[in-house]
N, C-alpha and C. Protein backbone atom coordinates (compact mmCIF):
# COMPACT_ATOMS: atom_id res chain seq x y z
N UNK A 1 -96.50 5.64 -128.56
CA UNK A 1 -97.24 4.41 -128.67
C UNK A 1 -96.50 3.42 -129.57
N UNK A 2 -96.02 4.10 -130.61
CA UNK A 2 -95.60 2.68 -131.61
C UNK A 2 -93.89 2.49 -131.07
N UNK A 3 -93.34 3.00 -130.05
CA UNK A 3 -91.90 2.68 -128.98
C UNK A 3 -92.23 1.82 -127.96
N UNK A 4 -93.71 1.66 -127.47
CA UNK A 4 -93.55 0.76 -126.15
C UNK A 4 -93.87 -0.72 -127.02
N UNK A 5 -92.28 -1.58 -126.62
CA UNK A 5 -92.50 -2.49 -126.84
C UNK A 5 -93.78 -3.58 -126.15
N UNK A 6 -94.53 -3.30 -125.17
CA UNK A 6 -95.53 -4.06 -124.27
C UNK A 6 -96.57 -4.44 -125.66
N UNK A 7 -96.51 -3.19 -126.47
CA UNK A 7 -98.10 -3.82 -127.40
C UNK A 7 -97.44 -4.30 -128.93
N UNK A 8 -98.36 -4.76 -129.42
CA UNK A 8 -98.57 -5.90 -130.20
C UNK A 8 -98.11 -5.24 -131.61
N UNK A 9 -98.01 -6.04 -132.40
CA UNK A 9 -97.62 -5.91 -133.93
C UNK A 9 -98.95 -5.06 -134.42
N UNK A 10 -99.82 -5.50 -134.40
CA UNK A 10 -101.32 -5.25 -134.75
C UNK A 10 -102.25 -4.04 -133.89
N UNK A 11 -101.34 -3.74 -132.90
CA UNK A 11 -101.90 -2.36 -132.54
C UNK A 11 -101.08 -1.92 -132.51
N UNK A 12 -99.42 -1.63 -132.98
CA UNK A 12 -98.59 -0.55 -133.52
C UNK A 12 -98.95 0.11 -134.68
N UNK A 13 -99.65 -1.06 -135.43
CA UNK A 13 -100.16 -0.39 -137.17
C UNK A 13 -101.27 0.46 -137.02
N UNK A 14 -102.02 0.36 -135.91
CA UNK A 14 -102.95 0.85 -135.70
C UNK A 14 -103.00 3.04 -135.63
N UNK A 15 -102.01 3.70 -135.36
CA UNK A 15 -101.39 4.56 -135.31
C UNK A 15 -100.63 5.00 -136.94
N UNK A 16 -100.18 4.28 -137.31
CA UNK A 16 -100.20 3.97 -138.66
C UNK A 16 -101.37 4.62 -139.91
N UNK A 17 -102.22 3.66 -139.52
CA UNK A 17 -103.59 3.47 -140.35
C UNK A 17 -104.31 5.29 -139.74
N UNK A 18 -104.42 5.47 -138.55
CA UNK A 18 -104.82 6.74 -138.55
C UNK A 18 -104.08 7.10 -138.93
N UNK A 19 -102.87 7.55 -139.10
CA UNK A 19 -102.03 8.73 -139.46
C UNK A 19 -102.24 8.67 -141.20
N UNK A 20 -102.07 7.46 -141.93
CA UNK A 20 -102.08 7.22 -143.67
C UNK A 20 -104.27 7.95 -143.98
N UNK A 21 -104.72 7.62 -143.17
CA UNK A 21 -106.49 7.93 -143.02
C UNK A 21 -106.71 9.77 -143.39
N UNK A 22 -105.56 9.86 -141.92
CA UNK A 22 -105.91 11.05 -141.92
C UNK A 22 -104.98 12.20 -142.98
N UNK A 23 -104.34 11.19 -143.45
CA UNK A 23 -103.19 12.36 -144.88
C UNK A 23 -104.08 12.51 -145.83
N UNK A 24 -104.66 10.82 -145.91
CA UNK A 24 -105.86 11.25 -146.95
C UNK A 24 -107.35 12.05 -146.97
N UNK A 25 -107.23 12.35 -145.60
CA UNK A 25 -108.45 12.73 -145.78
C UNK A 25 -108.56 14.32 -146.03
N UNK A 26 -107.34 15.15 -145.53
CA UNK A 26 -106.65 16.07 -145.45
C UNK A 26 -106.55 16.46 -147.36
N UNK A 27 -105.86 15.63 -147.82
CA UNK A 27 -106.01 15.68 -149.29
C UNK A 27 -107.24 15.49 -149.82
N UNK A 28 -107.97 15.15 -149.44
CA UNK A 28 -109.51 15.16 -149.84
C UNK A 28 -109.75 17.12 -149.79
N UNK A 29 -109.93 17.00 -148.53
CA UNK A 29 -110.53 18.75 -147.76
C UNK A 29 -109.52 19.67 -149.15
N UNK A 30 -108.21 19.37 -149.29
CA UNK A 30 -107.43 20.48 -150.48
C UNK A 30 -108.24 20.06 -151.61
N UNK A 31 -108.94 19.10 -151.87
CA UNK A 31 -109.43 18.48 -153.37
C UNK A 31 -110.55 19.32 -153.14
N UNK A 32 -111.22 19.14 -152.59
CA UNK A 32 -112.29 20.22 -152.65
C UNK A 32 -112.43 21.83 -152.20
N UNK A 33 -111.74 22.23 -151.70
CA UNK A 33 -111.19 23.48 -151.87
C UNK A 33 -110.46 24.04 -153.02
N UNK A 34 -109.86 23.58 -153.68
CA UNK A 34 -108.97 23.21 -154.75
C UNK A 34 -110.29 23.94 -156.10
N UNK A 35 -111.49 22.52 -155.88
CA UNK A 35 -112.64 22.66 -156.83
C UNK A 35 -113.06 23.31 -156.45
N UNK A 36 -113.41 24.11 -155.25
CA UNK A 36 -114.33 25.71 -155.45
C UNK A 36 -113.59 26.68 -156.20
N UNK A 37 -111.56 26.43 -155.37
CA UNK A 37 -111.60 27.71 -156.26
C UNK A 37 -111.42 27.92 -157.88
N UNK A 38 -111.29 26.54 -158.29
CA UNK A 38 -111.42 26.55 -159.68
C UNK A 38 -113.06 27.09 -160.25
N UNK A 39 -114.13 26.81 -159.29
CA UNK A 39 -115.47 27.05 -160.08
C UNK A 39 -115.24 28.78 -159.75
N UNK A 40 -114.24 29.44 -158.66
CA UNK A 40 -114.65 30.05 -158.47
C UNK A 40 -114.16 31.11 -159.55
N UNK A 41 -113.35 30.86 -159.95
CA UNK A 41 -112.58 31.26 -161.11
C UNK A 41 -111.20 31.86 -160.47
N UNK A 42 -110.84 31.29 -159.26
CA UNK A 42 -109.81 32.14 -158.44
C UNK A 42 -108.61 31.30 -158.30
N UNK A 43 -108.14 30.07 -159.67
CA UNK A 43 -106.92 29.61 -159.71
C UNK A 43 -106.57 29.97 -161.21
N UNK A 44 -105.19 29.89 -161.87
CA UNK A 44 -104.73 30.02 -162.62
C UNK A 44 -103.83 28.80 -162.82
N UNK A 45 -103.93 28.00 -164.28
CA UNK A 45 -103.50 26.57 -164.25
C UNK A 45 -101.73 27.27 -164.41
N UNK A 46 -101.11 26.41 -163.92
CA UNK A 46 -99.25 26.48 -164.01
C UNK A 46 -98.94 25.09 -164.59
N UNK A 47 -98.67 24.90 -165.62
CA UNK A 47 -98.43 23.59 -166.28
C UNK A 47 -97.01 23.19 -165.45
N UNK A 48 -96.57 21.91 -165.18
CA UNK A 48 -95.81 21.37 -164.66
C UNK A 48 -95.59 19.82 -164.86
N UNK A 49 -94.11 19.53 -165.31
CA UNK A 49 -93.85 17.82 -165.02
C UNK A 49 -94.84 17.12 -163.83
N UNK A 50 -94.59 16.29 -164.23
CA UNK A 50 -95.27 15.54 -163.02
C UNK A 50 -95.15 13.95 -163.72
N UNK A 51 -95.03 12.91 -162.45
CA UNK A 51 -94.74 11.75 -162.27
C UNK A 51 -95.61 10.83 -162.67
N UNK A 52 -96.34 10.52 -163.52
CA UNK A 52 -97.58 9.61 -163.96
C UNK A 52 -97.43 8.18 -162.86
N UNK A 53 -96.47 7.80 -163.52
CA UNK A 53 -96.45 6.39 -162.45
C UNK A 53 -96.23 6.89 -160.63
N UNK A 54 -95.95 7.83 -160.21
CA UNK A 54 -96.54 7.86 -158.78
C UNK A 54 -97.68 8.37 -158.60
N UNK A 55 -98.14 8.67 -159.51
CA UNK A 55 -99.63 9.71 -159.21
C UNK A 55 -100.20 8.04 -159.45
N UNK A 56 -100.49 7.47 -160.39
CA UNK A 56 -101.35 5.94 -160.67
C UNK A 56 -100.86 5.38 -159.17
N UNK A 57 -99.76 4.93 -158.90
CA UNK A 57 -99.61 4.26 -157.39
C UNK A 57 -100.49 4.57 -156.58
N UNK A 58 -100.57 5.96 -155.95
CA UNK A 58 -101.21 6.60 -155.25
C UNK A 58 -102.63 6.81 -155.36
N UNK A 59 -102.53 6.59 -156.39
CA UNK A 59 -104.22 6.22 -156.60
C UNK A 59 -104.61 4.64 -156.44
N UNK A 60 -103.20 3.93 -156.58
CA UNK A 60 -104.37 2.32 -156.26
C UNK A 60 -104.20 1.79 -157.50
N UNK A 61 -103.96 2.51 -158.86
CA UNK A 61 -104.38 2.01 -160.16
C UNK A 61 -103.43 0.65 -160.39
N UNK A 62 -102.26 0.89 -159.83
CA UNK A 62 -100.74 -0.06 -160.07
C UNK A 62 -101.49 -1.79 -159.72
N UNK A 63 -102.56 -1.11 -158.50
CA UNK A 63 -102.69 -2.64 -157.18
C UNK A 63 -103.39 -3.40 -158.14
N UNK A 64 -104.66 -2.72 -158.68
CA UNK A 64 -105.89 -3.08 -159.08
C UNK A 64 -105.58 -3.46 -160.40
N UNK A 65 -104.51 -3.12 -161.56
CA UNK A 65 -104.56 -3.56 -162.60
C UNK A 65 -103.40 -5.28 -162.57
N UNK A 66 -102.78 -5.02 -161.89
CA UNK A 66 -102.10 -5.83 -161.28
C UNK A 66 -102.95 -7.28 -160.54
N UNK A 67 -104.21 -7.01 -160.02
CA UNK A 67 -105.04 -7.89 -159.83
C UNK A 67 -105.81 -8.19 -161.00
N UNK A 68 -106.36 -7.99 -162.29
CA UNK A 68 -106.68 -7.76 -163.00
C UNK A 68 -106.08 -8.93 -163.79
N UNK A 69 -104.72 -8.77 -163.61
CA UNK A 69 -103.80 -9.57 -164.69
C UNK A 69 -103.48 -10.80 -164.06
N UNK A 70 -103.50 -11.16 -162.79
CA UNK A 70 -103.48 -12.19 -161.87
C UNK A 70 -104.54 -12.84 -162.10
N UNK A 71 -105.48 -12.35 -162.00
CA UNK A 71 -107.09 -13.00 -162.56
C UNK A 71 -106.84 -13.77 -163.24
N UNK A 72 -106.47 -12.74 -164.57
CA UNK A 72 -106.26 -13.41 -166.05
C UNK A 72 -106.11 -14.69 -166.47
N UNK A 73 -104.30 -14.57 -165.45
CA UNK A 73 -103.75 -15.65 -165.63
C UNK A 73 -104.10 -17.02 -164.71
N UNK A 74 -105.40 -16.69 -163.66
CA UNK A 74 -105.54 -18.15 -163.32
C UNK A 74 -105.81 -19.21 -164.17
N UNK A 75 -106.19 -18.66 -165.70
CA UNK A 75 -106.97 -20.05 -166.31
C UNK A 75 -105.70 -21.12 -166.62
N UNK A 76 -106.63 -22.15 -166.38
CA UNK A 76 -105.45 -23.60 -166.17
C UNK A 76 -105.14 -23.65 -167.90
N UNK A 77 -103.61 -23.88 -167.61
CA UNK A 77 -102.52 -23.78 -168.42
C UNK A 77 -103.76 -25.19 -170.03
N UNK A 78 -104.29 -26.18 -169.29
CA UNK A 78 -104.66 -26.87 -170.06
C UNK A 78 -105.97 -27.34 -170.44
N UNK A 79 -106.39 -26.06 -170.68
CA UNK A 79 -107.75 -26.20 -171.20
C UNK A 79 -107.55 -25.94 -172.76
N UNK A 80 -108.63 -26.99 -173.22
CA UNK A 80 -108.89 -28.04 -174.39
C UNK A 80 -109.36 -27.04 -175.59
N UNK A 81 -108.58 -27.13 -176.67
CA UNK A 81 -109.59 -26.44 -178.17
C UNK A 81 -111.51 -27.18 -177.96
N UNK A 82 -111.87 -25.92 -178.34
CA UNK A 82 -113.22 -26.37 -178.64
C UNK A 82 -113.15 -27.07 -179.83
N UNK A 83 -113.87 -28.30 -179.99
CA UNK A 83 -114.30 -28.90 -181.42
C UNK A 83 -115.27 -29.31 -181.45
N UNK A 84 -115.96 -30.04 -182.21
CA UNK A 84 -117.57 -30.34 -182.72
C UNK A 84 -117.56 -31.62 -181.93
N UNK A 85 -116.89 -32.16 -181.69
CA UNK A 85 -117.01 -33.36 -181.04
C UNK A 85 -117.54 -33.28 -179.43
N UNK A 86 -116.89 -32.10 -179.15
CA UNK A 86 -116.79 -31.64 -177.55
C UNK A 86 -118.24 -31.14 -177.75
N UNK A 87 -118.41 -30.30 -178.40
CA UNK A 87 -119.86 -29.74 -178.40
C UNK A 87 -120.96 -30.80 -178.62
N UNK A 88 -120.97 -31.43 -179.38
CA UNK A 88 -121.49 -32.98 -179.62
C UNK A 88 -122.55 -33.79 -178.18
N UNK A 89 -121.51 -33.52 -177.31
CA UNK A 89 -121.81 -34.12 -175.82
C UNK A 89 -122.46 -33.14 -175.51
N UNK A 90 -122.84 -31.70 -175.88
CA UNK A 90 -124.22 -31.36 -174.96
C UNK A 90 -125.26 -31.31 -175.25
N UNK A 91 -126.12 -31.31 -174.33
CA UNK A 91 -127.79 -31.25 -175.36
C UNK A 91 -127.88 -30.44 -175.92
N UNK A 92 -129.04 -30.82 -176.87
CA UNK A 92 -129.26 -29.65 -178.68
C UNK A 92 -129.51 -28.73 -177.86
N UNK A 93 -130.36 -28.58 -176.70
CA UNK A 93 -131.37 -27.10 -175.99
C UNK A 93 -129.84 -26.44 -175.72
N UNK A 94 -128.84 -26.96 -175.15
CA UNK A 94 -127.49 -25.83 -174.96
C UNK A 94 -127.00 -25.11 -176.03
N UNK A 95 -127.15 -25.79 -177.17
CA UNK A 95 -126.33 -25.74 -178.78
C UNK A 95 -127.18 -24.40 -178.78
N UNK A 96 -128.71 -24.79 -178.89
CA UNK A 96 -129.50 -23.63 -179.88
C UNK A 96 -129.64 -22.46 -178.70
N UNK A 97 -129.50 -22.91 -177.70
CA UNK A 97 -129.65 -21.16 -176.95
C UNK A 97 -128.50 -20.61 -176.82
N UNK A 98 -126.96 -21.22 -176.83
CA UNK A 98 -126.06 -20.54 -177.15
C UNK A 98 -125.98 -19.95 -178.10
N UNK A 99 -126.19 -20.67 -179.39
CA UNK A 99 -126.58 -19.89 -180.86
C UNK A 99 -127.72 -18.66 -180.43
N UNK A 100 -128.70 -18.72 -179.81
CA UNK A 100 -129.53 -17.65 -179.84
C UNK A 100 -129.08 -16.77 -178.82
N UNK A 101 -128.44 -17.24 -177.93
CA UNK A 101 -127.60 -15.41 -177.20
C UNK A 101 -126.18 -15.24 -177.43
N UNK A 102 -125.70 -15.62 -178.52
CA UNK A 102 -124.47 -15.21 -179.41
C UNK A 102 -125.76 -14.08 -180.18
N UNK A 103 -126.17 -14.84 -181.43
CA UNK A 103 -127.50 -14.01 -182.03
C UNK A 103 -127.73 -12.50 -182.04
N UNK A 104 -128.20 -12.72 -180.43
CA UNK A 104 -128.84 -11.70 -179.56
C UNK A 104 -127.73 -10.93 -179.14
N UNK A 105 -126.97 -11.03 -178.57
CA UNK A 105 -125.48 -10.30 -178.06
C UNK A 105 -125.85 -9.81 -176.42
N UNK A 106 -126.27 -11.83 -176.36
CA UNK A 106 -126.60 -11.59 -174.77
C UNK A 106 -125.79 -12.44 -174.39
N UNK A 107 -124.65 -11.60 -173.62
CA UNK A 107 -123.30 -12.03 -173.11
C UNK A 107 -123.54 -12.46 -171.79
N UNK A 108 -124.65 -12.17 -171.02
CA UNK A 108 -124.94 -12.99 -169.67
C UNK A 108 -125.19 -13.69 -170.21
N UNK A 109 -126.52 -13.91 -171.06
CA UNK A 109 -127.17 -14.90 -170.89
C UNK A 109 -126.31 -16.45 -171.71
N UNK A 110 -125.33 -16.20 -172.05
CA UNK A 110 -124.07 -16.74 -172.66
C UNK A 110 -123.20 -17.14 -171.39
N UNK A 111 -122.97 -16.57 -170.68
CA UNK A 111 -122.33 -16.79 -168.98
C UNK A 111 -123.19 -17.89 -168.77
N UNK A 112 -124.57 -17.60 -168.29
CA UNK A 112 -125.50 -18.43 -167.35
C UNK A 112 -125.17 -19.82 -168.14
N UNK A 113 -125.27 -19.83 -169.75
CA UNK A 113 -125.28 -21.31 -170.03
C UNK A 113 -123.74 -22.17 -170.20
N UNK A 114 -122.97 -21.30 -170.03
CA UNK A 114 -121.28 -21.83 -170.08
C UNK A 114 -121.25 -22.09 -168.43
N UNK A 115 -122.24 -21.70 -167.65
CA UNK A 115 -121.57 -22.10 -166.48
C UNK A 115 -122.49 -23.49 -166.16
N UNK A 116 -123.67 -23.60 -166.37
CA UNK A 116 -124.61 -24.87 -166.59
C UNK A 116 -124.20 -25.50 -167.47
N UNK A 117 -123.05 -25.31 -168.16
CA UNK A 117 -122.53 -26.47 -169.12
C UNK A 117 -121.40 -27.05 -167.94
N UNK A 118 -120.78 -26.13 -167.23
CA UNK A 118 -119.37 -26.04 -166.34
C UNK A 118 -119.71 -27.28 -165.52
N UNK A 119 -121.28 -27.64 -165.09
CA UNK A 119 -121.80 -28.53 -164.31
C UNK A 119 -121.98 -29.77 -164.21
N UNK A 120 -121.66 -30.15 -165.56
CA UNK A 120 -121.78 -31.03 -166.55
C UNK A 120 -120.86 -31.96 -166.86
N UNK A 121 -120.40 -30.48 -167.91
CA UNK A 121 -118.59 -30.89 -168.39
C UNK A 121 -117.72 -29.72 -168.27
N UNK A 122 -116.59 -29.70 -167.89
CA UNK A 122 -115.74 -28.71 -167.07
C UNK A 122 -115.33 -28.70 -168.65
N UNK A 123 -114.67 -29.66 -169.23
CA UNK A 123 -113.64 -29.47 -170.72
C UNK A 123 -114.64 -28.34 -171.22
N UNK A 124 -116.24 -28.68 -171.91
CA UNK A 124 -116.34 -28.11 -172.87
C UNK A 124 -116.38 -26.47 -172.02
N UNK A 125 -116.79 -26.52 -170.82
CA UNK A 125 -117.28 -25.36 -170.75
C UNK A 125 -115.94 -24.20 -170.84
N UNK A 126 -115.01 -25.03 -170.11
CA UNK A 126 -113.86 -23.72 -169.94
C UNK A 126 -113.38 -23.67 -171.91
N UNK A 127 -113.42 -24.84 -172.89
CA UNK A 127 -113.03 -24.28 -174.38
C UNK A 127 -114.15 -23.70 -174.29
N UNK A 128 -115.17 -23.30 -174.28
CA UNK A 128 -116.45 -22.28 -174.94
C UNK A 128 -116.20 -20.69 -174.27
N UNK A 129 -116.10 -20.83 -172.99
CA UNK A 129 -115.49 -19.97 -172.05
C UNK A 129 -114.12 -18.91 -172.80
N UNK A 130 -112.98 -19.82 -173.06
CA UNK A 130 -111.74 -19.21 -173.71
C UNK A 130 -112.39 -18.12 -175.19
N UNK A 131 -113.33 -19.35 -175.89
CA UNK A 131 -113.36 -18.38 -177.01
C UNK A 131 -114.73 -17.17 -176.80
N UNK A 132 -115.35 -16.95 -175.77
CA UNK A 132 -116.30 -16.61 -175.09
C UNK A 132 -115.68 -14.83 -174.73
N UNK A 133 -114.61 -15.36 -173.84
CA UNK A 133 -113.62 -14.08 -173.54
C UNK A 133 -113.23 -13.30 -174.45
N UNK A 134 -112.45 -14.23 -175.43
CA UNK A 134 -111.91 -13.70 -176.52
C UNK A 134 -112.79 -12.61 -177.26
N UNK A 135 -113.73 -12.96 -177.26
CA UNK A 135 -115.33 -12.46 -178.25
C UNK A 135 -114.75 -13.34 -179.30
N UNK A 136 -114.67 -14.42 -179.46
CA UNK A 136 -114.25 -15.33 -180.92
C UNK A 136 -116.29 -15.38 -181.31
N UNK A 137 -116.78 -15.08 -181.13
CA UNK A 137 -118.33 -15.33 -181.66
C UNK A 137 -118.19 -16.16 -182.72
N UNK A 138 -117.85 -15.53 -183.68
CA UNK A 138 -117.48 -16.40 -184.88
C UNK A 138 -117.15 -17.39 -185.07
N UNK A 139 -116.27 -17.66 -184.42
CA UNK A 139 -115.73 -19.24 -184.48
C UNK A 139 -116.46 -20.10 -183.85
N UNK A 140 -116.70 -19.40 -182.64
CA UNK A 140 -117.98 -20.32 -181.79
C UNK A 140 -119.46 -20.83 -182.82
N UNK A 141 -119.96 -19.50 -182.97
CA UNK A 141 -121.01 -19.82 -183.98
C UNK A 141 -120.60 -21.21 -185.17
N UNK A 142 -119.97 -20.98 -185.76
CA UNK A 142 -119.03 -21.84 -187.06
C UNK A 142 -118.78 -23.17 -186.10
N UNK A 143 -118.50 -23.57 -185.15
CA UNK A 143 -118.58 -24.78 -184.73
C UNK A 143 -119.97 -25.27 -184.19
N UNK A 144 -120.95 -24.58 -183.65
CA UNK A 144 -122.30 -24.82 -183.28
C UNK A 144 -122.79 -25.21 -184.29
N UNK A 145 -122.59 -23.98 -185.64
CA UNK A 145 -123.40 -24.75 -187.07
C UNK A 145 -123.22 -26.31 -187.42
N UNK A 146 -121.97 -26.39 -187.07
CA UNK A 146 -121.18 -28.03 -187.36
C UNK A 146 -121.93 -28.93 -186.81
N UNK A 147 -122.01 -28.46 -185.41
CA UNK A 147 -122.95 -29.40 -184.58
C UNK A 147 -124.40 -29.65 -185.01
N UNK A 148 -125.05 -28.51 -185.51
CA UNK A 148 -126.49 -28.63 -186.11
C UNK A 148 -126.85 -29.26 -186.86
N UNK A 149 -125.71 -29.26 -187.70
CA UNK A 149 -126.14 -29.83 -189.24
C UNK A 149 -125.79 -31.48 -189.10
């Protein structure tokens, strides 16, 4: 099947995908055979080298942390220090319920209002956001007080 040139790019892989499906699934059936006979008490461990970074590949870990860090780095190169001035421009009700789920160590409920600020004003929300990630609490708090007083 994947020699006759007549079919397509997209159903050559197709032969493919079963064959990679079924290695894994095959390694599944030894994974659990594997765990009986360990409960059964009928393996004996043999310590051995082994490859950390192909065992993580093979698991996916390489793809996924790798997306992880791509994430990261979408935030735009030029987003703004928070200052009292920036905070200034939102209403007091944003100031004091951010202060009260900093407080509280209610980190949604800290999301929900950085993103209803996002609606608003994009500057302040992505500086509140940066130090948000960070867990800067502190500093955040220490500029809210600024704003209060």
């Amino acid at each position: 099947m994947l020699r006759d040139p007549s079919l397509g790019v997209d159903t050559k892989e197709n032969p493919n995908v079963v064959k990679r499906s079924g290695e894994h699934l095959l390694a599944l059936i030894d994974d659990v055979l594997d765990m009986s006979k360990i409960e059964a008490g009928g393996v004996d461990a043999n310590p051995a080298a082994s490859d950390l970074f192909e065992l993580l590949t093979h698991l996916g870990i390489e793809y996924r942390y790798a997306e992880e860090k791509s994430a990261q780095n979408t935030e735009p190169a030029g987003a703004p220090a928070l200052t009292v001035e920036l905070l200034k421009e939102l209403p007091a009700t944003f100031i004091i319920e951010m202060r009260t789920a900093i407080l509280d160590g209610d980190k949604s409920h800290l999301d929900v209002l950085i993103q209803t600020i996002g609606e608003r004003d994009t500057l302040s929300a992505r500086a509140v956001q940066q130090l948000a990630d960070r867990y800067e609490y502190d500093a955040l708090m220490q500029l809210l007080e600024e704003v209060v007083l």
